[in-house]
N, C-alpha and C. Protein backbone atom coordinates (compact mmCIF):
# COMPACT_ATOMS: atom_id res chain seq x y z
N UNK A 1 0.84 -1.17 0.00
CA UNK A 1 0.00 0.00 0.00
C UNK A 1 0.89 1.24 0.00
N UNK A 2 0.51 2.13 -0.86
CA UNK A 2 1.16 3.38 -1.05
C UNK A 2 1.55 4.08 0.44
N UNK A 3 2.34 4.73 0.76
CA UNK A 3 2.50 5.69 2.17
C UNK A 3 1.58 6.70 2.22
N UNK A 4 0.45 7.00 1.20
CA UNK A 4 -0.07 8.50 1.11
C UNK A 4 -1.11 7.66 1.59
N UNK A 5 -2.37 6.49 1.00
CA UNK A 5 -3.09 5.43 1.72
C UNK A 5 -2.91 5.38 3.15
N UNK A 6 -1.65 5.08 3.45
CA UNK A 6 -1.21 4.48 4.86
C UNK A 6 -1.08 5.60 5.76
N UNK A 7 -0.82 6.48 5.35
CA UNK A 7 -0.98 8.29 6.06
C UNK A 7 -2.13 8.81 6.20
N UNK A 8 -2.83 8.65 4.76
CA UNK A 8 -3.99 9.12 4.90
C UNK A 8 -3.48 10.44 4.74
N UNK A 9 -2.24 10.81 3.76
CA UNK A 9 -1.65 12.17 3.39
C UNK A 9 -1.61 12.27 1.47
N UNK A 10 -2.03 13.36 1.59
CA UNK A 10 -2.07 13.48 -0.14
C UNK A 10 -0.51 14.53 -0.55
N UNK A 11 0.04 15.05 0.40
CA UNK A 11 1.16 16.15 -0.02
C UNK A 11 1.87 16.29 1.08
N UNK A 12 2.98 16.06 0.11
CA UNK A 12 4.60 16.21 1.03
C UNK A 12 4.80 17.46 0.47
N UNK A 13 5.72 17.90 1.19
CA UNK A 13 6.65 19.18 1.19
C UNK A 13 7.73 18.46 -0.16
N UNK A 14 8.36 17.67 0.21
CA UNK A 14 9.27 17.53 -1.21
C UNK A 14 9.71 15.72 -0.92
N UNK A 15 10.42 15.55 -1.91
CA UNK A 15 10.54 13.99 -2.13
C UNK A 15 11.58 13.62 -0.71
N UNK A 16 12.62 14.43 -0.41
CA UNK A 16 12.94 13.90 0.75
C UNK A 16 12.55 13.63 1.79
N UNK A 17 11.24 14.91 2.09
CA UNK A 17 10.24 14.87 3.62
C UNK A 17 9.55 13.45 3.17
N UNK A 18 8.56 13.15 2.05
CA UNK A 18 8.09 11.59 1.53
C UNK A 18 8.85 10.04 1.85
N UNK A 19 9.91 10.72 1.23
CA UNK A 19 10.74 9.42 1.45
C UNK A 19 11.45 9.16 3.65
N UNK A 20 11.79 10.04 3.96
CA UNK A 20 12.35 10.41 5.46
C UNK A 20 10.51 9.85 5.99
N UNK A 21 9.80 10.23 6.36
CA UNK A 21 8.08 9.36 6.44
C UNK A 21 8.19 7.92 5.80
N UNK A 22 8.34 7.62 4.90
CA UNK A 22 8.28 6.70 4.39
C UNK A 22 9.54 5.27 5.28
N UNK A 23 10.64 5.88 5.71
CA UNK A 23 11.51 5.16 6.08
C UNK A 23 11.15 4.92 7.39
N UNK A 24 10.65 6.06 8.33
CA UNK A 24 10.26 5.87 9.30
C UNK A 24 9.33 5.00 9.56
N UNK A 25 8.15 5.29 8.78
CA UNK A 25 6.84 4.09 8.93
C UNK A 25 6.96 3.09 8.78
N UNK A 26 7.81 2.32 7.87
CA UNK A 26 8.52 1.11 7.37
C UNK A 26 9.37 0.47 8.40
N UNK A 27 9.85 1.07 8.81
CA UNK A 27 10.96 0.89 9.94
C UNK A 27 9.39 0.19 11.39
N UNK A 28 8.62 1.48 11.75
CA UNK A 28 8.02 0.63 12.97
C UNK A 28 7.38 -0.22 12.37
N UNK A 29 6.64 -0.74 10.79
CA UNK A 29 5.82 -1.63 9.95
C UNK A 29 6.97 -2.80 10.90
N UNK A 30 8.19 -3.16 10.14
CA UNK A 30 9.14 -4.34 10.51
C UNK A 30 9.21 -4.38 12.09
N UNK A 31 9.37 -3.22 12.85
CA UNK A 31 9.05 -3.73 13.81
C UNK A 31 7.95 -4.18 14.97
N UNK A 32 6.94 -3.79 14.15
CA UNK A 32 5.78 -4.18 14.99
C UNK A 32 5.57 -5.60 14.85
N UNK A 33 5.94 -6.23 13.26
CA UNK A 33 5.79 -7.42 12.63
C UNK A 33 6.92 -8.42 13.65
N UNK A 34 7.59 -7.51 13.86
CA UNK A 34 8.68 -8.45 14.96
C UNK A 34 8.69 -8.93 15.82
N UNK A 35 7.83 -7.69 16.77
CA UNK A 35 7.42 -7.95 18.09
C UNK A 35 6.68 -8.78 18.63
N UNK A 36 5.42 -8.73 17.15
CA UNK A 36 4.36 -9.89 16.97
C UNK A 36 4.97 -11.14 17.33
N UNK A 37 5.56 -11.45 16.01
CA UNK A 37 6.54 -12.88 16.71
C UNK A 37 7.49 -13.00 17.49
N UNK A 38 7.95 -11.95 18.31
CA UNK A 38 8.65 -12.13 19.59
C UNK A 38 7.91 -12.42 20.64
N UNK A 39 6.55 -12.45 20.50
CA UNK A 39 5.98 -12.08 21.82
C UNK A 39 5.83 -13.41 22.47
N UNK A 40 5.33 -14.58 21.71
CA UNK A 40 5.22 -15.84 22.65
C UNK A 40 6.29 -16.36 23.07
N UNK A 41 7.34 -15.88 22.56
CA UNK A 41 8.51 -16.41 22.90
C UNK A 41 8.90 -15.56 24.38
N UNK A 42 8.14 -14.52 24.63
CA UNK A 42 8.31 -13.55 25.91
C UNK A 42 9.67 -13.16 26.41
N UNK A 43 9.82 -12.47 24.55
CA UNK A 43 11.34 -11.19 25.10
C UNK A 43 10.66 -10.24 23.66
N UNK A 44 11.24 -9.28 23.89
CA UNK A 44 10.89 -7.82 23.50
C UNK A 44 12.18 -7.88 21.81
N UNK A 45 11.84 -7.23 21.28
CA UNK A 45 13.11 -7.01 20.49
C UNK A 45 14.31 -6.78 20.86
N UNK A 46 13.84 -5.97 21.36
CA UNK A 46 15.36 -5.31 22.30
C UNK A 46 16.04 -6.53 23.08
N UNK A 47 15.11 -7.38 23.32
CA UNK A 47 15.94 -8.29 24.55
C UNK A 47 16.93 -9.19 23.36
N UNK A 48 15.76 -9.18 22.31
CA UNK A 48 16.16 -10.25 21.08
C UNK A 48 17.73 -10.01 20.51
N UNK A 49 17.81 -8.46 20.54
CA UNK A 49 19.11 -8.06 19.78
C UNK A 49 20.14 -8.01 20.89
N UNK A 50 20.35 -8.05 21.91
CA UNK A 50 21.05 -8.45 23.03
C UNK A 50 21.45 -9.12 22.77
N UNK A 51 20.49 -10.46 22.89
CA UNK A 51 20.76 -12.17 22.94
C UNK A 51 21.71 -12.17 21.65
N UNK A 52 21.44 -11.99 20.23
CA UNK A 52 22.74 -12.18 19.77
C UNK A 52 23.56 -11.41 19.23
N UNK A 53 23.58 -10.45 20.08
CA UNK A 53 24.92 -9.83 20.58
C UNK A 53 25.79 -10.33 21.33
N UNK A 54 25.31 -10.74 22.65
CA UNK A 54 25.95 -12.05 23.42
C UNK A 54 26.33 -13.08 22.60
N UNK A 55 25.45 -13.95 21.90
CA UNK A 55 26.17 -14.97 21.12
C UNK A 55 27.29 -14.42 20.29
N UNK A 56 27.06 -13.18 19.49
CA UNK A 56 28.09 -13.36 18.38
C UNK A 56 29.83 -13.39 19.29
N UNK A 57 29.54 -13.21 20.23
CA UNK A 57 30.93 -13.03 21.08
C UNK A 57 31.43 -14.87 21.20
N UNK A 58 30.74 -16.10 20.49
CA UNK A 58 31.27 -16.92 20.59
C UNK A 58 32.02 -17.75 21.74
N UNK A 59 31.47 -17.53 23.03
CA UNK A 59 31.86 -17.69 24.11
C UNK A 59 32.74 -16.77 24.73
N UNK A 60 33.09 -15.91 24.52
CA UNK A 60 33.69 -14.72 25.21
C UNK A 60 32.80 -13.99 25.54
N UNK A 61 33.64 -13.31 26.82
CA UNK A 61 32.61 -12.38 27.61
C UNK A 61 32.26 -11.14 26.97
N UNK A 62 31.47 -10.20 26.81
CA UNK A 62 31.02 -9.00 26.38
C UNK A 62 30.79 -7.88 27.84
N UNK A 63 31.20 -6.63 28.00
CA UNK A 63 30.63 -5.97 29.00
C UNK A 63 29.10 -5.12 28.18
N UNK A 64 28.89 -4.09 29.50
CA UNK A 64 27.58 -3.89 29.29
C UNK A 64 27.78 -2.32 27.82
N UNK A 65 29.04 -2.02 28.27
CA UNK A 65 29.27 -0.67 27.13
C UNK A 65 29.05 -1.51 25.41
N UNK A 66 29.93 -2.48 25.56
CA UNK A 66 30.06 -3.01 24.26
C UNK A 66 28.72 -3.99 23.91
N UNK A 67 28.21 -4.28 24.71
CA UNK A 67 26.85 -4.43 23.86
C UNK A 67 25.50 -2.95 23.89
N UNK A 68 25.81 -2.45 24.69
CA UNK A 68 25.06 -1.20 24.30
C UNK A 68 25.47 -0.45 22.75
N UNK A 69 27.03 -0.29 22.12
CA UNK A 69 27.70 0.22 21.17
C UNK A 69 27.07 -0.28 20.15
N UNK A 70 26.40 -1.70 20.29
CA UNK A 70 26.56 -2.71 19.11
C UNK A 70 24.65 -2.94 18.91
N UNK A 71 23.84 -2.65 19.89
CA UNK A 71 22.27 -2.49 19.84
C UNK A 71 21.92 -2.04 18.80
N UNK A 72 20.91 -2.08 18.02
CA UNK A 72 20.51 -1.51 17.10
C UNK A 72 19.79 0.11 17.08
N UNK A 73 18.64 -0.36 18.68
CA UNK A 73 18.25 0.57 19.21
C UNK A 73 18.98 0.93 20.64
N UNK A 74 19.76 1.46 20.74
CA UNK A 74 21.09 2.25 21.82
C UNK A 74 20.27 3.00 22.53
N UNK A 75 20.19 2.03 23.92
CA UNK A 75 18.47 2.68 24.81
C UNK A 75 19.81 2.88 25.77
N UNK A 76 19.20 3.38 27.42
CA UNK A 76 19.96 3.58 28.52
C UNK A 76 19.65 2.23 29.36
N UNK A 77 18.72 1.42 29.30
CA UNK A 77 18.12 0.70 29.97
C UNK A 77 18.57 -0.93 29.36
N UNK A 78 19.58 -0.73 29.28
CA UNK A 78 20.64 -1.85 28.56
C UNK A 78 20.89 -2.83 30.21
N UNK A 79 21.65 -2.13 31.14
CA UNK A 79 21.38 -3.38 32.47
C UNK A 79 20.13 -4.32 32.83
N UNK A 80 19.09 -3.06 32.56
CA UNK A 80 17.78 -3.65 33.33
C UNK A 80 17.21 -4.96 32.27
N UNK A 81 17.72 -4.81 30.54
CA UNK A 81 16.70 -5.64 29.75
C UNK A 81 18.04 -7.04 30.29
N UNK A 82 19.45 -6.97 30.35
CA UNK A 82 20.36 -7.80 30.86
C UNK A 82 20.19 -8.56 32.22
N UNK A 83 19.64 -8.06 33.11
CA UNK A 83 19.27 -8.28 34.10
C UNK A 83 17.74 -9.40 33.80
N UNK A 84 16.54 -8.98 32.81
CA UNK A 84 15.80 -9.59 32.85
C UNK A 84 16.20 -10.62 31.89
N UNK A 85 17.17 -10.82 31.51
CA UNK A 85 17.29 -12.06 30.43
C UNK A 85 18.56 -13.01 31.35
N UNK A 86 18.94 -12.53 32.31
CA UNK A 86 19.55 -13.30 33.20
C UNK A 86 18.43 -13.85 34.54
N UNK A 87 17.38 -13.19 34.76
CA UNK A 87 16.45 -13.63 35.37
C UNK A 87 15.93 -15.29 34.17
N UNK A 88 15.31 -14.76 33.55
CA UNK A 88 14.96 -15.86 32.61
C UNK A 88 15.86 -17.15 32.12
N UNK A 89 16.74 -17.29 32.56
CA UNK A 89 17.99 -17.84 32.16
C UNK A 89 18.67 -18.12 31.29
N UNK A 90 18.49 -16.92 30.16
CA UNK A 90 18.80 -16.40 28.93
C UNK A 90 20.38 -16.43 29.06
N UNK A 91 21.38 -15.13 29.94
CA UNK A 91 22.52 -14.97 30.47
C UNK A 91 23.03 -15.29 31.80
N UNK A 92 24.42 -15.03 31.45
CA UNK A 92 24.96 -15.11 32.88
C UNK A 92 25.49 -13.67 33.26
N UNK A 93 25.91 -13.42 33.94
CA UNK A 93 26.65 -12.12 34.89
C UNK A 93 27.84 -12.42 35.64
N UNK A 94 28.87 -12.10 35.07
CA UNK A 94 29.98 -12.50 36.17
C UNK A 94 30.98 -11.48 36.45
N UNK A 95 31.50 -11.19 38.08
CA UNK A 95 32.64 -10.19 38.21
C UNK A 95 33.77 -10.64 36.96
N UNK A 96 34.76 -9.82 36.43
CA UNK A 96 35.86 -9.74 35.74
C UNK A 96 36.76 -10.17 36.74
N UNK A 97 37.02 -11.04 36.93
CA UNK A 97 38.02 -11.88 37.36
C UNK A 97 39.52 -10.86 38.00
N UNK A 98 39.93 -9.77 36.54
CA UNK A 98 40.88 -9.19 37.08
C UNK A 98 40.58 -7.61 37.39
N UNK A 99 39.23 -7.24 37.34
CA UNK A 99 38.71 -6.14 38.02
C UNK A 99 37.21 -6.50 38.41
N UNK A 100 36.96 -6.14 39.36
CA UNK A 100 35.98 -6.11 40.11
C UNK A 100 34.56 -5.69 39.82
N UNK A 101 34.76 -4.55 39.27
CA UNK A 101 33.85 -3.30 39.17
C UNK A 101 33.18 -3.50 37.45
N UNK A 102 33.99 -4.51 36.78
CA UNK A 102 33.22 -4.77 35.14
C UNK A 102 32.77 -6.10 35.18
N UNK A 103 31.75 -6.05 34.71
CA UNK A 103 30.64 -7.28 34.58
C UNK A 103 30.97 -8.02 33.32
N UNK A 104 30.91 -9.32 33.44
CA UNK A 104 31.42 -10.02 32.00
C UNK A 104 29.67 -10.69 31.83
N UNK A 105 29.25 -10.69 30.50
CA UNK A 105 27.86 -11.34 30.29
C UNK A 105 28.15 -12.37 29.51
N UNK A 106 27.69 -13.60 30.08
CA UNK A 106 27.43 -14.56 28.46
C UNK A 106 26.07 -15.07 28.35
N UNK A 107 26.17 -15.47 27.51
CA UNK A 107 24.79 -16.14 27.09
C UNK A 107 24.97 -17.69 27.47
N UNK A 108 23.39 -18.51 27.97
CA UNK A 108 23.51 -19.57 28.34
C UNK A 108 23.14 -20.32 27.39
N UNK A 109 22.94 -21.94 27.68
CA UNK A 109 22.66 -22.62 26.42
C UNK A 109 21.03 -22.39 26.49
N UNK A 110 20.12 -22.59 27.44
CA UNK A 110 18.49 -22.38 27.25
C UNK A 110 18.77 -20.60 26.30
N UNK A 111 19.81 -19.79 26.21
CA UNK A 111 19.67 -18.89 25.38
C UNK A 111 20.48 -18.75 24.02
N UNK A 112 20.94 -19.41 24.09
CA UNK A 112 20.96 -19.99 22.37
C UNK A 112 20.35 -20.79 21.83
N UNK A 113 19.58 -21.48 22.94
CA UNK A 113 18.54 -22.63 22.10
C UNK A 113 17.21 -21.63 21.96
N UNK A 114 16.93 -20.69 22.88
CA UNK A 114 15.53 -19.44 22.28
C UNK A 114 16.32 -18.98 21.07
N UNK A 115 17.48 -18.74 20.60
CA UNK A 115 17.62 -18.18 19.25
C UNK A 115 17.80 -19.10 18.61
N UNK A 116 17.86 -20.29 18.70
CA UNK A 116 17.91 -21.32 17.52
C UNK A 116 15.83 -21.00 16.62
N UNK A 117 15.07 -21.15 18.01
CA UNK A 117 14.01 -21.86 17.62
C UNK A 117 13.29 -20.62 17.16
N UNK A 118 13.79 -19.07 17.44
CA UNK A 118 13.24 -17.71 17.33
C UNK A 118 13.59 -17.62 15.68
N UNK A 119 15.11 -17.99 15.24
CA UNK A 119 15.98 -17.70 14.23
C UNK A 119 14.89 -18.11 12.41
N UNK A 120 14.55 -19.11 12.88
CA UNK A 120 14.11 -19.46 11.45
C UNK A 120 11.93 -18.69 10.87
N UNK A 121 11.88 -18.55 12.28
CA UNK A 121 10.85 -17.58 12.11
C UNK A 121 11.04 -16.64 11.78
N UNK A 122 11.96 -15.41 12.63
CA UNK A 122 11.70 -14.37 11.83
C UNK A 122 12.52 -14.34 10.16
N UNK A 123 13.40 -15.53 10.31
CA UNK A 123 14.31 -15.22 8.32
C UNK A 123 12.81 -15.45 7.35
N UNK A 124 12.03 -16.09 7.99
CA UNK A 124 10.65 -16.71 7.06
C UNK A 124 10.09 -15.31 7.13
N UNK A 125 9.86 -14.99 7.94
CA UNK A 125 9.04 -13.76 7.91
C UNK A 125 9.92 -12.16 7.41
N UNK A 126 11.03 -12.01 7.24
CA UNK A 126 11.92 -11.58 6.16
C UNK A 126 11.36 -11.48 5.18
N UNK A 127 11.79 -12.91 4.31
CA UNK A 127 11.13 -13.21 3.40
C UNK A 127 10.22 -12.97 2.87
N UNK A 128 8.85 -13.06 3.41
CA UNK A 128 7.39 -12.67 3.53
C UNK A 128 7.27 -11.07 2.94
N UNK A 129 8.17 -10.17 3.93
CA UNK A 129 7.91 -8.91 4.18
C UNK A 129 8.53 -8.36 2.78
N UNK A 130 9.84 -9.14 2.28
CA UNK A 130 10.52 -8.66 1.34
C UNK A 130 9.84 -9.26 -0.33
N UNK A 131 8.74 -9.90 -0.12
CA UNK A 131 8.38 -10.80 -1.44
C UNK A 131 8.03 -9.73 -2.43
N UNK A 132 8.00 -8.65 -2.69
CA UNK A 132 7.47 -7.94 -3.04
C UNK A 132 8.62 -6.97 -4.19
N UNK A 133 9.84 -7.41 -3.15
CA UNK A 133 11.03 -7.20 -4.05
C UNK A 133 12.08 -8.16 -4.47
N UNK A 134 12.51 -7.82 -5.70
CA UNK A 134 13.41 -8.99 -6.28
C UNK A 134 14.87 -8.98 -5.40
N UNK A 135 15.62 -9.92 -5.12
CA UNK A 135 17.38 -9.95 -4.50
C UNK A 135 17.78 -8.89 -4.83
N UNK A 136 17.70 -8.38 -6.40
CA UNK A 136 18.92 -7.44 -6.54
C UNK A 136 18.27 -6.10 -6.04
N UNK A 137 17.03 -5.83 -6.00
CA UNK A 137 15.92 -4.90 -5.40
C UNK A 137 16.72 -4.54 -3.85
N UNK A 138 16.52 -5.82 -2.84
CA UNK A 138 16.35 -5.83 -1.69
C UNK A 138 18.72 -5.53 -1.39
N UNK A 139 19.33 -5.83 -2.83
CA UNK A 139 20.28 -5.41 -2.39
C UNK A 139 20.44 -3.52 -2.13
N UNK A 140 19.78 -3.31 -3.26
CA UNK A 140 19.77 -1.96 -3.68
C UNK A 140 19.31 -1.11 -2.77
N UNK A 141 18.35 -1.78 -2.07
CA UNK A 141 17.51 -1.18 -1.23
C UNK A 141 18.40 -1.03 0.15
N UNK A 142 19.24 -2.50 0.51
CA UNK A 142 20.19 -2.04 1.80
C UNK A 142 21.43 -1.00 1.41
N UNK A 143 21.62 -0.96 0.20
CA UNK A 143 22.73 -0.56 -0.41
C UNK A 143 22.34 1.05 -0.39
N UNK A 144 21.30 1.52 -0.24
CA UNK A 144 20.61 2.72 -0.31
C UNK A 144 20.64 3.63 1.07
N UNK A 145 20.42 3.00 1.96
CA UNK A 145 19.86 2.92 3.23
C UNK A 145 20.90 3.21 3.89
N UNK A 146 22.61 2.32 3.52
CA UNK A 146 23.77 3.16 3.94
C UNK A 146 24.18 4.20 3.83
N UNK A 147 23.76 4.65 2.46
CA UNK A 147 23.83 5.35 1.77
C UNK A 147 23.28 6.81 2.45
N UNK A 148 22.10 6.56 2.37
CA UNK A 148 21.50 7.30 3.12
C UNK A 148 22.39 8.24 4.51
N UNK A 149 22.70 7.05 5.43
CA UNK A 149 23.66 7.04 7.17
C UNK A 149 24.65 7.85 6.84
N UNK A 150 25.32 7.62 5.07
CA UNK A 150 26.74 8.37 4.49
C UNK A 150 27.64 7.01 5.77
């Protein structure tokens, strides 16, 4: 559906204000679609992009700066969603061995097995969202988008 439909707007100011709306709405479209299927699994997106953040560290520890750096959405409330995914027994929490005062996080196995079984849902639902454009489309389209960041 067109963005002017989905606005319920007939006139932009100019093709950049259209398109800057357009990226935005698209942007919460994917993530509402996300959340949807995050939800029975009972973690938030945010908790989701944590979790493999933790994994991509491959069994090494991560502190709390360097997965905040690496979030997609770079909130302040990075301990508290860490804290609830170590409640759940998602992570672990451990003093730094050779300082005290820095927290080492890993991820447990019940939390790589929620991203095993989370993982192939949302690539399906990717898919789904992207059917609409061809590969070299959907390259163009990420290829744009950097572009965009500069």
């Amino acid at each position: 559906m067109k963005l002017e439909q989905e606005l319920k707007m007939t006139k932009f100011k100019n093709a950049e204000h259209r398109a800057g709306l357009n990226v935005v709405f698209t942007g919460a479209w994917i993530s509402d679609k996300t959340s949807c299927l995050l939800k029975p699994f009972g973690i938030s997106e945010h908790q989701f992009n944590v979790l493999r953040i933790v994994r991509g560290q491959k069994g090494q520890p991560i502190n709390m700066i360097d997965i905040q750096d690496r979030m997609i959405y770079r909130t302040s409330n990075t301990t508290r969603m860490v804290e609830k995914l170590r409640i759940k027994g998602y992570l672990l929490r451990q003093e730094c061995p050779d300082n005290r005062r820095k927290v080492e996080i890993f991820i447990t196995e019940d939390g790589l097995k929620l991203l095993d079984s989370i993982e192939p849902i949302l690539i399906n639902n990717s898919e789904k969202m992207f059917k609409n454009l061809s590969t070299e489309e959907s390259i163009q389209l990420g290829n744009l988008l950097d572009q965009l960041r500069g």
